[in-house]
N, C-alpha and C. Protein backbone atom coordinates (compact mmCIF):
# COMPACT_ATOMS: atom_id res chain seq x y z
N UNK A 1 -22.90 -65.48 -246.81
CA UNK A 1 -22.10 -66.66 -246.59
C UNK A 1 -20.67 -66.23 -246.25
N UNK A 2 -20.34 -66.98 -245.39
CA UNK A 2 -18.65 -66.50 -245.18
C UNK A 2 -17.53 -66.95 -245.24
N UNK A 3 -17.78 -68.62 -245.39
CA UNK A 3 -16.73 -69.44 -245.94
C UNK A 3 -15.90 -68.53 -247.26
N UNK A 4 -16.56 -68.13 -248.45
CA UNK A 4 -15.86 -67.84 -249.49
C UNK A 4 -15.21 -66.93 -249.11
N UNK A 5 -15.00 -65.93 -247.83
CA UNK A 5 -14.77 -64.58 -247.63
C UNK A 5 -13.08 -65.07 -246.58
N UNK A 6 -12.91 -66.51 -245.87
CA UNK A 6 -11.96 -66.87 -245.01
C UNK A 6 -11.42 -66.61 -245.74
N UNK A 7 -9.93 -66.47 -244.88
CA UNK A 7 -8.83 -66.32 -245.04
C UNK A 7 -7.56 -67.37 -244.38
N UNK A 8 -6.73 -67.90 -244.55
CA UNK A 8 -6.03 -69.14 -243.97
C UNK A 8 -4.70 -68.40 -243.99
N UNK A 9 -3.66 -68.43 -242.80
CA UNK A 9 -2.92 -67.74 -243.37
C UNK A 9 -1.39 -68.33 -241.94
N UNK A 10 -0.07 -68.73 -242.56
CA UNK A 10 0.64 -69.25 -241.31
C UNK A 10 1.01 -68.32 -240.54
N UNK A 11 0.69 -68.01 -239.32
CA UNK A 11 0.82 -66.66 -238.97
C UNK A 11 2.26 -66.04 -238.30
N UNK A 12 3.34 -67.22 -239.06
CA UNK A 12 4.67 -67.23 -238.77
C UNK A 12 5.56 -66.78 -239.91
N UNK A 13 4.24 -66.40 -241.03
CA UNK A 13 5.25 -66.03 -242.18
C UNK A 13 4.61 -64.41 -242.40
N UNK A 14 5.06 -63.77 -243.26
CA UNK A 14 4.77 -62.69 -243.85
C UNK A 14 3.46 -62.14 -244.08
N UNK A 15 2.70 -61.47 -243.29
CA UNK A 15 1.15 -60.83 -243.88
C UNK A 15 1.15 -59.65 -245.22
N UNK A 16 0.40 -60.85 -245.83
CA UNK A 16 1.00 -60.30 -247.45
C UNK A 16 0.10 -58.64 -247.36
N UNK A 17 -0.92 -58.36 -246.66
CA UNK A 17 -2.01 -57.51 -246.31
C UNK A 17 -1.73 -56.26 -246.64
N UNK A 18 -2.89 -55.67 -246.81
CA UNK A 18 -2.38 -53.93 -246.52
C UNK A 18 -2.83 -54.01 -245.23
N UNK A 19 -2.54 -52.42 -244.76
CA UNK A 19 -2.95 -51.87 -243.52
C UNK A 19 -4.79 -51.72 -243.83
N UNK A 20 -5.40 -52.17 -242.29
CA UNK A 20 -6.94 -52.46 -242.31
C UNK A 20 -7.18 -53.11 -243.56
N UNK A 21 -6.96 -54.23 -244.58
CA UNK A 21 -7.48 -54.64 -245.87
C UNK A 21 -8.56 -54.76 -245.13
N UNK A 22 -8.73 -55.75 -243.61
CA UNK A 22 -9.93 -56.57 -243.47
C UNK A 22 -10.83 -55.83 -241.94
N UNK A 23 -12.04 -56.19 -242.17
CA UNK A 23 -12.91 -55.36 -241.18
C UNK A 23 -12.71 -56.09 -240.04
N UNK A 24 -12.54 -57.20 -239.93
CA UNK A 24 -12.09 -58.30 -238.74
C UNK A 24 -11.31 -59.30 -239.35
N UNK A 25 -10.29 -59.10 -237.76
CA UNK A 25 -9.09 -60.34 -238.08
C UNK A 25 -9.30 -61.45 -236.87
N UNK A 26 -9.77 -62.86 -236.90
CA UNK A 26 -9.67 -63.19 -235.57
C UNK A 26 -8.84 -64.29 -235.54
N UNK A 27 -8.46 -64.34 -234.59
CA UNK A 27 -7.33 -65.94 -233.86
C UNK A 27 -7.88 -66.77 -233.12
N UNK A 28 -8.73 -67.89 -233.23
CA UNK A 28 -9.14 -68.61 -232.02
C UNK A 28 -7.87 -69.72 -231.75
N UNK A 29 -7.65 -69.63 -230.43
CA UNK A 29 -6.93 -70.68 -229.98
C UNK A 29 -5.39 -70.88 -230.65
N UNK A 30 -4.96 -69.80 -231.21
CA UNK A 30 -3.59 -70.44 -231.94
C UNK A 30 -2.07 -69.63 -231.71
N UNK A 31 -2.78 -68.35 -230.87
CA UNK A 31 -1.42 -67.62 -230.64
C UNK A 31 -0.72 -68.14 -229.77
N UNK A 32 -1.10 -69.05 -229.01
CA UNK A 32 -0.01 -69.62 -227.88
C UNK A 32 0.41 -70.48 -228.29
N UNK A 33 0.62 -71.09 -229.50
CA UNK A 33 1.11 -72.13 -230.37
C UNK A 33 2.32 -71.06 -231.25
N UNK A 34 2.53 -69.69 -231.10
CA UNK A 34 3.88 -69.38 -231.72
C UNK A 34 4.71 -69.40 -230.19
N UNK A 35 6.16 -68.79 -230.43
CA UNK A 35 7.18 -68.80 -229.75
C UNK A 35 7.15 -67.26 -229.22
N UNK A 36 7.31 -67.10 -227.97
CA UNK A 36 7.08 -65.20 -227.88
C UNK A 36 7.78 -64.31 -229.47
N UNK A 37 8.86 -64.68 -229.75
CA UNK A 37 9.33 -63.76 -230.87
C UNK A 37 8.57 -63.75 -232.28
N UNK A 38 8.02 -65.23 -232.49
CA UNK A 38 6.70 -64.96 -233.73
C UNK A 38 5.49 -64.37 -233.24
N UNK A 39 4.93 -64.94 -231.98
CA UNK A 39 3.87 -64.20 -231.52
C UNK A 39 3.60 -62.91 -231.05
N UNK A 40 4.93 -61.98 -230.73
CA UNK A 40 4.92 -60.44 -230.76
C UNK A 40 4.66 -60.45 -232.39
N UNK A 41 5.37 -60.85 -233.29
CA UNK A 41 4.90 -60.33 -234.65
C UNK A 41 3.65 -60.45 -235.16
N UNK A 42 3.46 -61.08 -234.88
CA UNK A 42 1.85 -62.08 -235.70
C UNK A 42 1.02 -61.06 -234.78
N UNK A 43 0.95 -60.58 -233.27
CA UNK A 43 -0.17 -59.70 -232.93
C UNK A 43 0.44 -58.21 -233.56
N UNK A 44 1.07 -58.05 -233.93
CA UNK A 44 1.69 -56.55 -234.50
C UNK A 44 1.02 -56.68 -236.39
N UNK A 45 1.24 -57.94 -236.62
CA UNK A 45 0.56 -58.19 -238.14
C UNK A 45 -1.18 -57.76 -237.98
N UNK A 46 -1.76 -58.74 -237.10
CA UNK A 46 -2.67 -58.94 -236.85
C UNK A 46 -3.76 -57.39 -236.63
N UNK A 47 -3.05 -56.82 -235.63
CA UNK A 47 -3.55 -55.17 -235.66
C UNK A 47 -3.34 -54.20 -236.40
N UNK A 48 -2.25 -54.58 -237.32
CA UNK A 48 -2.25 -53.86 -238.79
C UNK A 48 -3.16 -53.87 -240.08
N UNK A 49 -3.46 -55.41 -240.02
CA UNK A 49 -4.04 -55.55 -241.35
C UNK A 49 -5.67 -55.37 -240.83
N UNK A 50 -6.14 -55.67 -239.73
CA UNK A 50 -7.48 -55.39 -239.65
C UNK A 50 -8.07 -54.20 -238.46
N UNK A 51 -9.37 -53.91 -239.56
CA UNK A 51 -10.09 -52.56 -238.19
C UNK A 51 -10.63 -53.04 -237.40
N UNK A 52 -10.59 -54.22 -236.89
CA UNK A 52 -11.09 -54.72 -235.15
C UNK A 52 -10.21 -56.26 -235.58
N UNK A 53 -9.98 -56.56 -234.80
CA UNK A 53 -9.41 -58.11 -234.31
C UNK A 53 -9.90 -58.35 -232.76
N UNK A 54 -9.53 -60.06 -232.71
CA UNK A 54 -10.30 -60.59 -231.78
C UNK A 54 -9.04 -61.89 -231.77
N UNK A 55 -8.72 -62.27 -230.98
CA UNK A 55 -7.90 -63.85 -230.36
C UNK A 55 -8.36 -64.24 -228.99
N UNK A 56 -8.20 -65.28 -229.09
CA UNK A 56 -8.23 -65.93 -228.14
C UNK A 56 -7.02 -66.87 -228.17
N UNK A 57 -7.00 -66.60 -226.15
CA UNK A 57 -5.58 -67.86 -225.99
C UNK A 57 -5.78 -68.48 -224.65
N UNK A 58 -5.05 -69.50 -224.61
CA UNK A 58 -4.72 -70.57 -223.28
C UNK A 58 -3.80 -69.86 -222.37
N UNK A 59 -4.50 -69.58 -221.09
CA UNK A 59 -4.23 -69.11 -219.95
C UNK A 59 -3.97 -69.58 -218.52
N UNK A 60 -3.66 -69.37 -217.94
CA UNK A 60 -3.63 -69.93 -216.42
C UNK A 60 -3.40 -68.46 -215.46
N UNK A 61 -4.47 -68.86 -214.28
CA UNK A 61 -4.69 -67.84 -213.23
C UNK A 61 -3.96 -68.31 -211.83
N UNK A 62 -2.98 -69.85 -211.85
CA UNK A 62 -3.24 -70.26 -210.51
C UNK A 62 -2.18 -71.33 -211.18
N UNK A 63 -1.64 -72.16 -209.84
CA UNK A 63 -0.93 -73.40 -209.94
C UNK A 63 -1.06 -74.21 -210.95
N UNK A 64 -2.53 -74.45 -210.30
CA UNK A 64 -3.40 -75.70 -211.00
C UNK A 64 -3.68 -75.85 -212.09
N UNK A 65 -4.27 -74.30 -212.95
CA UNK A 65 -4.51 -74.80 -213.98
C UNK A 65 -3.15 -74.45 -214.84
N UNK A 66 -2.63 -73.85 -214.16
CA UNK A 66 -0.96 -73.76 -215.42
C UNK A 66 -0.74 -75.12 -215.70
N UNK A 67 -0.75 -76.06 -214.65
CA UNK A 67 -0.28 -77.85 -214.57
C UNK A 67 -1.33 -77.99 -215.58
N UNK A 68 -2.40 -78.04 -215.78
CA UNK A 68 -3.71 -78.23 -216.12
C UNK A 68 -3.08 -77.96 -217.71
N UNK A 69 -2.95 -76.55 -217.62
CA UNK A 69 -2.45 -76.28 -219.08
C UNK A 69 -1.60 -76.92 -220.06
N UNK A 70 -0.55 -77.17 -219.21
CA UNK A 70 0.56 -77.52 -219.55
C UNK A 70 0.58 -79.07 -219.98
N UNK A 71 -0.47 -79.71 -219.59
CA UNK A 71 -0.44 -81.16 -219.82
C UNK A 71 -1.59 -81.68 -221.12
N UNK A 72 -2.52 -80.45 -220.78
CA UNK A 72 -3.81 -80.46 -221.90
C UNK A 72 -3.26 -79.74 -223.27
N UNK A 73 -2.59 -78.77 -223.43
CA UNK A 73 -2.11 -78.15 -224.34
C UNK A 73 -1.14 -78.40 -225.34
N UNK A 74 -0.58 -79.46 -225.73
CA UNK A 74 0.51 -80.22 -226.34
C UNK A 74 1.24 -79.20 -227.09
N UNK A 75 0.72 -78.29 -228.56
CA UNK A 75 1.50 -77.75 -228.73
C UNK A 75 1.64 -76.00 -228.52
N UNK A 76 1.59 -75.57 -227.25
CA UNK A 76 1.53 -74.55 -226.60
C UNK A 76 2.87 -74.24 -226.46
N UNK A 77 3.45 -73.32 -227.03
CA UNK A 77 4.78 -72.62 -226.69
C UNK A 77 4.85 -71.56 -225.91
N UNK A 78 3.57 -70.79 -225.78
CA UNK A 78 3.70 -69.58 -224.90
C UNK A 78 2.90 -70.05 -223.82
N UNK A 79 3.47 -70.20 -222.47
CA UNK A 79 2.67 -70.31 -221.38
C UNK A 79 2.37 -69.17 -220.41
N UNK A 80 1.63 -68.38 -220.75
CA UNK A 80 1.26 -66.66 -220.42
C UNK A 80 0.48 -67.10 -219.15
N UNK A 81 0.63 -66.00 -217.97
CA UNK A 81 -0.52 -65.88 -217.12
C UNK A 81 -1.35 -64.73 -217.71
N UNK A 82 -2.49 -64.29 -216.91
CA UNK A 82 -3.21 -63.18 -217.61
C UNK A 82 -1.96 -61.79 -217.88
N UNK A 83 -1.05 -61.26 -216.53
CA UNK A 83 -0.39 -59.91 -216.79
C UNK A 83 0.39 -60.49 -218.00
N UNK A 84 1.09 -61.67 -217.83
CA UNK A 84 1.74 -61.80 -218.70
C UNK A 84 1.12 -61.69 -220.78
N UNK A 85 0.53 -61.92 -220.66
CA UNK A 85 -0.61 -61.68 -222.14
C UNK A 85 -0.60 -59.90 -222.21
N UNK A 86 -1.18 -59.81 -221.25
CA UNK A 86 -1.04 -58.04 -221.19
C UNK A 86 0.05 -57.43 -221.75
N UNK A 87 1.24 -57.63 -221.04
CA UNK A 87 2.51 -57.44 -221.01
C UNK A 87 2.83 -57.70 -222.92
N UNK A 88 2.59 -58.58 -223.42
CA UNK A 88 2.79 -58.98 -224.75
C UNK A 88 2.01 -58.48 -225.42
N UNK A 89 0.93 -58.13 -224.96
CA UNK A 89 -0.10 -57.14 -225.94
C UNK A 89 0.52 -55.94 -226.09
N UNK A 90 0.77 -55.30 -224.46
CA UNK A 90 1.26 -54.04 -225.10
C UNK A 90 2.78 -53.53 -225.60
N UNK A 91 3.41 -54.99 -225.69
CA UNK A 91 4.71 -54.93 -226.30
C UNK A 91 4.84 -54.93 -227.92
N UNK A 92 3.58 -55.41 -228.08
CA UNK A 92 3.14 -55.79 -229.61
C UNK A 92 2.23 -54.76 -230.26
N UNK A 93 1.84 -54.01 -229.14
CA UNK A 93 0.94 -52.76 -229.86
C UNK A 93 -0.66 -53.27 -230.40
N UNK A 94 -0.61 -54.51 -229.61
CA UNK A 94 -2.28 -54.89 -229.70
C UNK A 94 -3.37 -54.19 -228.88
N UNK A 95 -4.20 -53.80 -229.75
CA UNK A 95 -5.60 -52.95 -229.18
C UNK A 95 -6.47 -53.75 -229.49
N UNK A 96 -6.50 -54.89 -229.68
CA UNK A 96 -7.82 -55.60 -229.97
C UNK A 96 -8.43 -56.29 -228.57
N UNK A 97 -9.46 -56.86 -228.72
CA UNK A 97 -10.53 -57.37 -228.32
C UNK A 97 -9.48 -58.86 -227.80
N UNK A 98 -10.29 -59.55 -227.09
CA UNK A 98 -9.38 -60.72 -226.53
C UNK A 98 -10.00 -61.62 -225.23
N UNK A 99 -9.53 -62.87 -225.30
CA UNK A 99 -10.05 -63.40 -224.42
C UNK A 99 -9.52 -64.97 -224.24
N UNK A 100 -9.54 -65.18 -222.76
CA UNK A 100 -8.59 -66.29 -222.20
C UNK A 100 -9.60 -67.25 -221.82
N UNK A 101 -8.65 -68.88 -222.13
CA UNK A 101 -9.66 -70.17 -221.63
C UNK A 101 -8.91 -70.56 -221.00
N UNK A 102 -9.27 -71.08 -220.12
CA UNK A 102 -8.36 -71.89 -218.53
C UNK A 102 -8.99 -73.29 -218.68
N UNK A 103 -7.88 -74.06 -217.80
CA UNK A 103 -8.05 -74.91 -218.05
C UNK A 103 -8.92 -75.66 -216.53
N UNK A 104 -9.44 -75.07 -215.86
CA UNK A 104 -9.80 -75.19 -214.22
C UNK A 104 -9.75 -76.44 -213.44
């Protein structure tokens, strides 16, 4: 069972964690809801405290769906294209696993 095993955690405050405590750390849908300066931290937390991590975030490849994004996404603070995610990964020292939803 894995409910008893979650973890809930604001990922704008302090990761109380050790280094790797957890075998997987994942993010669905919530890193583009910090501000670039919490969200470099929170993926620098994020690849510290666990031996594989996984996020997912809201992306745009094109005009359309950035508009797309931008109107579907209410509280989205980071509006990344794909290099741009890259660019923040490897500013943040993220090696994890990852993956983008568009809005098409």
């Amino acid at each position: 069972m894995v409910k008893p095993c979650l973890k809930i955690h604001d990922a704008r405050g302090k990761f109380e964690w050790g280094d790797n405590e957890f075998d997987l750390v994942i993010s669905l849908t919530m890193i583009h809801n910090l501000r670039a300066f919490d969200l470099e931290k929170c993926l620098r937390q994020i690849q510290r405290i666990g031996k594989s991590q996984y996020v997912t975030a809201e992306s745009y490849r094109n005009e359309q769906e950035q508009f797309n994004l931008q109107c579907w996404a209410l509280t989205c603070e980071s509006f990344f294209d794909f290099d741009e995610w890259l660019w923040m990964f490897k500013k943040a020292g993220y090696e994890g696993d990852y993956e983008f939803i568009y809005f098409e």
